[in-house]
Protein backbone atom coordinates (compact mmCIF):
# COMPACT_ATOMS: atom_id res chain seq x y z
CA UNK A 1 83.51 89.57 62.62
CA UNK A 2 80.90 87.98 60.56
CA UNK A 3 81.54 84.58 62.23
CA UNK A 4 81.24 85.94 65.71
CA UNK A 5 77.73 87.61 64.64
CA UNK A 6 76.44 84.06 63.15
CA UNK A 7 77.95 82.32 66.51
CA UNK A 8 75.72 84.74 68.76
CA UNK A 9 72.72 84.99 67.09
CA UNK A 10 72.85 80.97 67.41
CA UNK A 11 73.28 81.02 71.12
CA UNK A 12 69.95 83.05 70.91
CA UNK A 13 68.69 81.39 68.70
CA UNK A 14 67.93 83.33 65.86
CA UNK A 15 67.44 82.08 62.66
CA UNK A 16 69.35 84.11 59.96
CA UNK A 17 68.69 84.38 55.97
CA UNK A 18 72.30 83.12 55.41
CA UNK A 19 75.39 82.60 57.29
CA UNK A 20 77.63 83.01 54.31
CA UNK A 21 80.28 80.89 56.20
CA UNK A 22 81.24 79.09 52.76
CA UNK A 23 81.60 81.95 50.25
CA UNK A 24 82.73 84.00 53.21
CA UNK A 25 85.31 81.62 53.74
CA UNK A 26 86.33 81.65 49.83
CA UNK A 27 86.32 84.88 49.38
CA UNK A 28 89.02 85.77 51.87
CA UNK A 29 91.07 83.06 50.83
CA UNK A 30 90.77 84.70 47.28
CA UNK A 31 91.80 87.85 49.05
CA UNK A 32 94.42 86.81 50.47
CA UNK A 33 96.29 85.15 47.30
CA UNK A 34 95.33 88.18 45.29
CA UNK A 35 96.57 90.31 47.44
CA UNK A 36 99.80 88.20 47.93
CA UNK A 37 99.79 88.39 44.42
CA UNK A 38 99.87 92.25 43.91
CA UNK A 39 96.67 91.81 42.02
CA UNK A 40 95.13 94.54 44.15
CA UNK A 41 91.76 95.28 42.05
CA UNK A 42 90.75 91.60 42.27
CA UNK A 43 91.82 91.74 45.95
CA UNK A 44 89.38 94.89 46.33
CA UNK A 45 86.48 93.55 44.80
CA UNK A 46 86.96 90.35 47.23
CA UNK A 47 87.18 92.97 50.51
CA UNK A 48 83.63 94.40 49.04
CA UNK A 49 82.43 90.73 49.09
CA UNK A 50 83.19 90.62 52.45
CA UNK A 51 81.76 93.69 53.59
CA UNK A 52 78.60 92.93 51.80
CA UNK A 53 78.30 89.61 53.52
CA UNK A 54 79.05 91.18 57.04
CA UNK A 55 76.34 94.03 56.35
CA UNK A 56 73.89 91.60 55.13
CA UNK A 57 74.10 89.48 58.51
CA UNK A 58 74.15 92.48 60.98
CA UNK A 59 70.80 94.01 59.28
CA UNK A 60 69.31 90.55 59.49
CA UNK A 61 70.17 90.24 62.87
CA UNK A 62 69.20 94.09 63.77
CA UNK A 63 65.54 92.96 61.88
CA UNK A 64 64.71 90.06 64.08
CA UNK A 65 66.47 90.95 67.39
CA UNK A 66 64.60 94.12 68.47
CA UNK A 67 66.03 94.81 72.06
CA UNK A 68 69.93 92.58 71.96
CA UNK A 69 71.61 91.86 74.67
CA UNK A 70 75.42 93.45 76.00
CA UNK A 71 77.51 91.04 74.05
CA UNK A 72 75.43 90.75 70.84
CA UNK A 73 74.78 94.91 71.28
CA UNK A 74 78.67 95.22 71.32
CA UNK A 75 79.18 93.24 68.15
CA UNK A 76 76.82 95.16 65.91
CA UNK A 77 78.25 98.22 67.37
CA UNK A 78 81.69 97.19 65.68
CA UNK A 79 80.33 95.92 62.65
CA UNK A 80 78.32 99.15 62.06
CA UNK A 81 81.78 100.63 62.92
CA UNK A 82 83.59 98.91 60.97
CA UNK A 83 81.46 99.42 57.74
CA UNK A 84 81.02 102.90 58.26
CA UNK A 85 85.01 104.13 58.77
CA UNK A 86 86.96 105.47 55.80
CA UNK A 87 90.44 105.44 54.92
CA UNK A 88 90.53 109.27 55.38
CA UNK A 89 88.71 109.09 58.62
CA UNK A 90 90.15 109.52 62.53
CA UNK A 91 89.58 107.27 65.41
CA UNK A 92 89.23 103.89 62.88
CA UNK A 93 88.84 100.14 63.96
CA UNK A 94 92.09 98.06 63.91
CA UNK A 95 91.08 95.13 65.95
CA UNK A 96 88.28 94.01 67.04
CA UNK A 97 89.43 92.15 69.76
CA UNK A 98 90.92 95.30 71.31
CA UNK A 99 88.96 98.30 69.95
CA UNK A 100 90.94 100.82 71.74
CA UNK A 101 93.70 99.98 69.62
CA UNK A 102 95.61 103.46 68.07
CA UNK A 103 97.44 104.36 65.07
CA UNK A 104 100.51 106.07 66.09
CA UNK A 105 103.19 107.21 63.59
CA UNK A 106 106.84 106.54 64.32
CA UNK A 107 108.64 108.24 61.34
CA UNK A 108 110.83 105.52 61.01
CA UNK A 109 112.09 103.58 57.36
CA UNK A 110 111.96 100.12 59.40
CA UNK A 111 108.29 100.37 61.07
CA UNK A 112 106.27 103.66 60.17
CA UNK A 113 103.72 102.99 61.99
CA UNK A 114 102.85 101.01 65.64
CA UNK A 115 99.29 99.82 67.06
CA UNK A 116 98.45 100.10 70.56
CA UNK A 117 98.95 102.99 73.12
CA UNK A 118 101.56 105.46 73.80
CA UNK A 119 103.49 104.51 77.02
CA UNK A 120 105.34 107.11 79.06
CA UNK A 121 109.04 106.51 80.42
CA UNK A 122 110.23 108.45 83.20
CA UNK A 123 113.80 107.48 84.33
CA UNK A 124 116.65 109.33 86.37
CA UNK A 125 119.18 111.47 84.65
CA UNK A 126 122.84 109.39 85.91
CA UNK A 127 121.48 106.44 86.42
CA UNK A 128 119.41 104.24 84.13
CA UNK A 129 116.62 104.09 87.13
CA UNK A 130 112.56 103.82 85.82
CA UNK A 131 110.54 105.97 88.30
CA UNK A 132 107.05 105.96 86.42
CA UNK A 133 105.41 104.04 83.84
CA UNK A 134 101.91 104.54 82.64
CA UNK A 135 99.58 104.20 79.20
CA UNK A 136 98.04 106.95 77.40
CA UNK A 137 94.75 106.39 75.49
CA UNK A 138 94.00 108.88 72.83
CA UNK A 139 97.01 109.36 71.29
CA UNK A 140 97.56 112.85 72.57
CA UNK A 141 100.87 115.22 71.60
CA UNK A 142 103.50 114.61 73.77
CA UNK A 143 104.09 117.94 75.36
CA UNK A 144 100.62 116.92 77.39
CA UNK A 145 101.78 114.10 79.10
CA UNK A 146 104.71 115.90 80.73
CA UNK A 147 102.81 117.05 83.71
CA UNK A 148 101.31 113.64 84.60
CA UNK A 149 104.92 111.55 84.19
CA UNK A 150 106.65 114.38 86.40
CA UNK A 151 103.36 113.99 89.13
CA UNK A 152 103.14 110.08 88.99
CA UNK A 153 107.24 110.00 89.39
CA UNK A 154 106.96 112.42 92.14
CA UNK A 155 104.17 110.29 93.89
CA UNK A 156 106.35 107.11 93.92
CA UNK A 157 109.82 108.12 94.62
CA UNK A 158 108.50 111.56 96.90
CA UNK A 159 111.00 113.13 95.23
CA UNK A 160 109.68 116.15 93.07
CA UNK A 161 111.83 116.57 89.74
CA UNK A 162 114.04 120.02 89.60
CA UNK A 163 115.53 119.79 86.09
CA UNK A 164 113.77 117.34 83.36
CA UNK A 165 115.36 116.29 79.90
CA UNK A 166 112.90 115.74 77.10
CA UNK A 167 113.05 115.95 73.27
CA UNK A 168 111.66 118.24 70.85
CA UNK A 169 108.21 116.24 70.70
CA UNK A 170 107.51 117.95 73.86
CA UNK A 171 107.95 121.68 72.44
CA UNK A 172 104.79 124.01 73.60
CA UNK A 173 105.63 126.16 77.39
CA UNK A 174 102.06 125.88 77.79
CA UNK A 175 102.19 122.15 78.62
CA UNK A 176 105.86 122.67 81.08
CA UNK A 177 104.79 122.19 84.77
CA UNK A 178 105.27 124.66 87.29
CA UNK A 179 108.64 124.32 89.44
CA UNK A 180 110.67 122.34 87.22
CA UNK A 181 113.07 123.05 84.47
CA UNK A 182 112.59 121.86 81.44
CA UNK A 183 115.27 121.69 78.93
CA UNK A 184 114.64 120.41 75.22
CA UNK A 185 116.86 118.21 73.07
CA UNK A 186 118.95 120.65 70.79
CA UNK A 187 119.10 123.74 73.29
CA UNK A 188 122.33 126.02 72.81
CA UNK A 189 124.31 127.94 75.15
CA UNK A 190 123.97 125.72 78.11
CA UNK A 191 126.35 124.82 81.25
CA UNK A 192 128.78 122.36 80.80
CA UNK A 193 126.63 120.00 83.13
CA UNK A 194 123.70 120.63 82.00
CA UNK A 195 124.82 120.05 78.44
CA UNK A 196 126.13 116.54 79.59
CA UNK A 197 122.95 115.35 80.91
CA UNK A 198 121.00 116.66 78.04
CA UNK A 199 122.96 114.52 75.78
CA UNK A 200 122.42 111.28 77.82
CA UNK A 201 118.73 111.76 76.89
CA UNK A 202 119.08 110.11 74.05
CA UNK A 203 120.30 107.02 77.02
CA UNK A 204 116.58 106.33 77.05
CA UNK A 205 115.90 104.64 73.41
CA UNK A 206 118.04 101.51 74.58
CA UNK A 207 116.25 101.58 78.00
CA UNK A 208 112.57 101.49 76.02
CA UNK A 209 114.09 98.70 74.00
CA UNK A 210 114.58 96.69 77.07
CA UNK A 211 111.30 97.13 78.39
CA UNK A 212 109.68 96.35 75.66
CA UNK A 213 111.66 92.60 74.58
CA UNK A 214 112.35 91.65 78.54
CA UNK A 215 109.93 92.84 80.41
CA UNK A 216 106.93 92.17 77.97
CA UNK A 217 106.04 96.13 77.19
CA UNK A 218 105.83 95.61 73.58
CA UNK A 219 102.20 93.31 74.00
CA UNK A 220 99.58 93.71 76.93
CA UNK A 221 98.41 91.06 77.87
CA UNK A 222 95.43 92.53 79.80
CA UNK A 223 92.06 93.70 78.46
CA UNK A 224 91.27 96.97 77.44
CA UNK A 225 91.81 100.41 78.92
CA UNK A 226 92.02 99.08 82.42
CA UNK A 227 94.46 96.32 81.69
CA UNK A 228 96.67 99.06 80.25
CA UNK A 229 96.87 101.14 82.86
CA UNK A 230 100.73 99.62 84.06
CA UNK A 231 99.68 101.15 87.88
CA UNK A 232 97.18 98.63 88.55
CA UNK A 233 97.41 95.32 90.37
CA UNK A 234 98.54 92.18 88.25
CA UNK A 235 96.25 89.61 87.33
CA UNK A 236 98.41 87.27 90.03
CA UNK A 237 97.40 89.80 92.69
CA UNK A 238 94.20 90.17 91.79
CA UNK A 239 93.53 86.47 91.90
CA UNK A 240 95.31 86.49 95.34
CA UNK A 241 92.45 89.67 96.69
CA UNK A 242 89.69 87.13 95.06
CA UNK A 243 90.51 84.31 97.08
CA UNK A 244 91.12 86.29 100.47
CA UNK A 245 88.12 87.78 100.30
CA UNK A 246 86.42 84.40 99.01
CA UNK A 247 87.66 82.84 102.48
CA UNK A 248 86.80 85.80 104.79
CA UNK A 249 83.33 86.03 103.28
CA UNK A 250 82.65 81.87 103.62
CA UNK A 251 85.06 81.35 106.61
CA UNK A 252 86.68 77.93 105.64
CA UNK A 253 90.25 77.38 105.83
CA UNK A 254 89.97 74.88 102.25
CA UNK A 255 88.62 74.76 98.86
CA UNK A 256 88.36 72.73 96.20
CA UNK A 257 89.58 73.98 92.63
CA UNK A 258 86.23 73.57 90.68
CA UNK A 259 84.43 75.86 94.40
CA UNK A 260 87.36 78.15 93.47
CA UNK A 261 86.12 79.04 89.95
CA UNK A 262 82.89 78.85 90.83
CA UNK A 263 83.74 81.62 93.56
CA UNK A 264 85.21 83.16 90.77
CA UNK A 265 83.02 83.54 87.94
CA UNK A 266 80.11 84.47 90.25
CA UNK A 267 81.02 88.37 89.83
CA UNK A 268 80.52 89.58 86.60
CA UNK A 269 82.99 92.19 86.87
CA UNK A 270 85.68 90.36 87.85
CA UNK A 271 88.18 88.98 84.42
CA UNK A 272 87.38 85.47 85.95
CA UNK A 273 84.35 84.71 83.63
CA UNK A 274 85.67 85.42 80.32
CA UNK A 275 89.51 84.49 80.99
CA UNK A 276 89.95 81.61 78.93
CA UNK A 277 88.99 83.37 75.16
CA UNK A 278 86.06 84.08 76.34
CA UNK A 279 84.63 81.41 78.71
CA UNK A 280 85.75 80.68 82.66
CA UNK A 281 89.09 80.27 83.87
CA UNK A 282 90.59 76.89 84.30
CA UNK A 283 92.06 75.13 87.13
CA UNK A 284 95.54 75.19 85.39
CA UNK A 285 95.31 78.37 84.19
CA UNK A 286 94.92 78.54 88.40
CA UNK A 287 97.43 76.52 89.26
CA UNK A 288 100.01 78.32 86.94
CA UNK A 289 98.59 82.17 88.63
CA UNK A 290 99.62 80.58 91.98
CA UNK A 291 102.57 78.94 90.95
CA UNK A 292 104.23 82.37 90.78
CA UNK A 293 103.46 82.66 94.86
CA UNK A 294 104.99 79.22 95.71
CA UNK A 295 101.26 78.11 96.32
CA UNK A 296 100.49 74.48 94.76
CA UNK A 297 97.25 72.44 94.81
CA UNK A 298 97.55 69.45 96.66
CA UNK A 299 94.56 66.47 97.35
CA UNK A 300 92.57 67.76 100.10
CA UNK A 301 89.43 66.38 102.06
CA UNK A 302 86.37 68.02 102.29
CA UNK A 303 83.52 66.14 104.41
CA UNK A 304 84.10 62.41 102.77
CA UNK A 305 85.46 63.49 99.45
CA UNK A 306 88.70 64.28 98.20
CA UNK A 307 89.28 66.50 95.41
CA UNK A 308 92.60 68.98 94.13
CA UNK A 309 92.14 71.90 95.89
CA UNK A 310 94.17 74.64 98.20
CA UNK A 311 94.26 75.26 101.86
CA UNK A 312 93.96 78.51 103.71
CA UNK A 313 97.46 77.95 105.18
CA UNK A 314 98.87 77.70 101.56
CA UNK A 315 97.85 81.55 101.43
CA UNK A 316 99.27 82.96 105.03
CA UNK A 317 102.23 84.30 103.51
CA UNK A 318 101.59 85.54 100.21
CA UNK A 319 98.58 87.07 101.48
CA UNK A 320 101.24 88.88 103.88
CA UNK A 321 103.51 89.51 101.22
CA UNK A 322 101.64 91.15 98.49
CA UNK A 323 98.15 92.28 99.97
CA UNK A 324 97.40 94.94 102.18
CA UNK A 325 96.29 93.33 105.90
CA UNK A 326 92.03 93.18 105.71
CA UNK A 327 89.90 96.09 106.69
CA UNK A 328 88.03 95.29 109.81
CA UNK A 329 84.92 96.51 110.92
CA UNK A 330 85.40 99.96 113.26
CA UNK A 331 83.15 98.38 116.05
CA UNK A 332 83.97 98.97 119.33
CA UNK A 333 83.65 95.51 121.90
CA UNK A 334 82.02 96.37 125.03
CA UNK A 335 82.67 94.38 128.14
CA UNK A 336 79.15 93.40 129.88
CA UNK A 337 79.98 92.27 133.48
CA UNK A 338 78.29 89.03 134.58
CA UNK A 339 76.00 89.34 137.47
């Protein structure tokens, strides 16, 4: 955190009291062995180093930069954050690269406790089929999340739930949706088929388990809230919308990689601009988006120079396959007759 402070206040050029970057640097490699060493005092009293040093360069940097800028405004935010919170305290900072970040307690001997956002499952009751999947920030009780898995399932399959199976974390009839049944793990005196298909609940641990180690669900790769949200387009898609709309707005049928991320990076809120850790995209990290489409970057010809680039044609049928067709103008063409 401290490093990232020193690194922005030189793009601005600000010249700071000290930069601690060598005794910072010390002292968390002292940290480190004494806490590797169970020598947990000595440990502490190199963690109160640290947060001395990182205190000492945000007020310097607070005293000489009266009105900072988004980035730089973000970082002090976080380190003011960070110095502040507690150990007894709610809603603390556990990364810093991904502030939304929660604490959520699993009960478990193995791992008690996880860090990101609670995902909810919704799958059918005989067969293993995933109808919904979507993040929830705030780590709210259970029982309150019912009512949006049962609507987003209903709203992709258009098939509204009768009966629903849940476990005893979603207790509470105040949080049960009208016109479904809900039936909770450990009921008694139930039908013999509805006692079946309350024990094949449990059917959905192993099915959580496989989302999470084959189909990547255990790490987002996507930034923040947005990138969390598992309903929204993929980066690949997104890249593909980017590049349709860059040729419909500049009507050419080719363009050269280095155009492309200049194209790119031009919006601000687009992910293009800070993609690679921070700075622009590259034209591999391009290449490899594409790749996924069957589109490839051959040596093209623009005016008297060739450079790697991609053709318009390239795009016809991914554009077909994964894009919705592009809204036209509601204009109606009148037909003036020629005297």
């Amino acid at each position: 955190m401290r490093e990232d402070l020193v690194k922005e206040a030189k793009k601005r050029h600000v010249l700071l009291r000290q930069s601690y970057s060598y005794v910072g640097k010390y002292a968390l490699l002292k940290q480190n062995r004494y806490a590797h060493a169970r020598q947990m005092k000595r440990a502490q009293q190199e963690l109160r180093k640290l947060k001395n040093y990182l205190g000492r360069v945000t007020r310097d940097i607070i005293h000489k930069v009266a009105h900072p800028d988004g980035q730089l405004n973000e970082l002090i935010c976080l380190s003011k954050r960070l110095l502040a919170q507690k150990r007894e305290d709610k809603n603390k900072l556990y990364s810093l690269h991904a502030p939304e970040v929660e604490c959520i307690a699993k009960g478990k001997a193995k791992a008690k406790y996880e860090f990101g956002c609670k995902v909810a499952v919704t799958t059918t009751c005989k067969e293993p089929w995933v109808t919904s999947v979507f993040a929830v920030h705030g780590n709210p009780y259970d029982g309150r999340t019912l009512g949006k898995s049962l609507s987003q399932s209903e709203r992709l399959t258009e098939i509204k739930a009768e009966d629903a199976f849940v476990d005893r974390g979603y207790r509470g009839k105040r949080h049960h949706p009208e016109g479904t049944r809900i039936f909770i793990s450990g009921t008694k005196r139930l039908a013999g088929v509805l006692k079946k298909l309350l024990r094949s609940h449990s059917g959905i641990e192993p099915i959580i388990g496989h989302l999470k180690k084959d189909h990547r669900l255990d790490r987002n790769y996507l930034l923040g809230t947005t990138g969390d949200n598992e309903l929204a387009p993929s980066m690949g898609v997104e890249l593909l919308t980017d590049i349709q709309e860059m040729f419909e707005t500049k009507r050419i049928d080719r363009v050269s990689s280095i155009e492309l991320i200049r194209s790119l990076c031009a919006n601000d809120e687009k992910p293009w601009a800070t993609y690679n850790r921070g700075s622009e995209i590259k034209p591999r990290q391009i290449a490899n988006r594409l790749k996924e489409f069957g589109i490839i970057s051959n040596t093209i010809r623009i005016g008297t120079l060739t450079a790697k680039g991609y053709l318009k044609s390239h795009f016809v049928d991914a554009f077909a396959r994964y894009l919705d067709p592009p809204k036209r103008n509601n204009v109606t063409e009148l037909a003036i007759p020629a005297f």
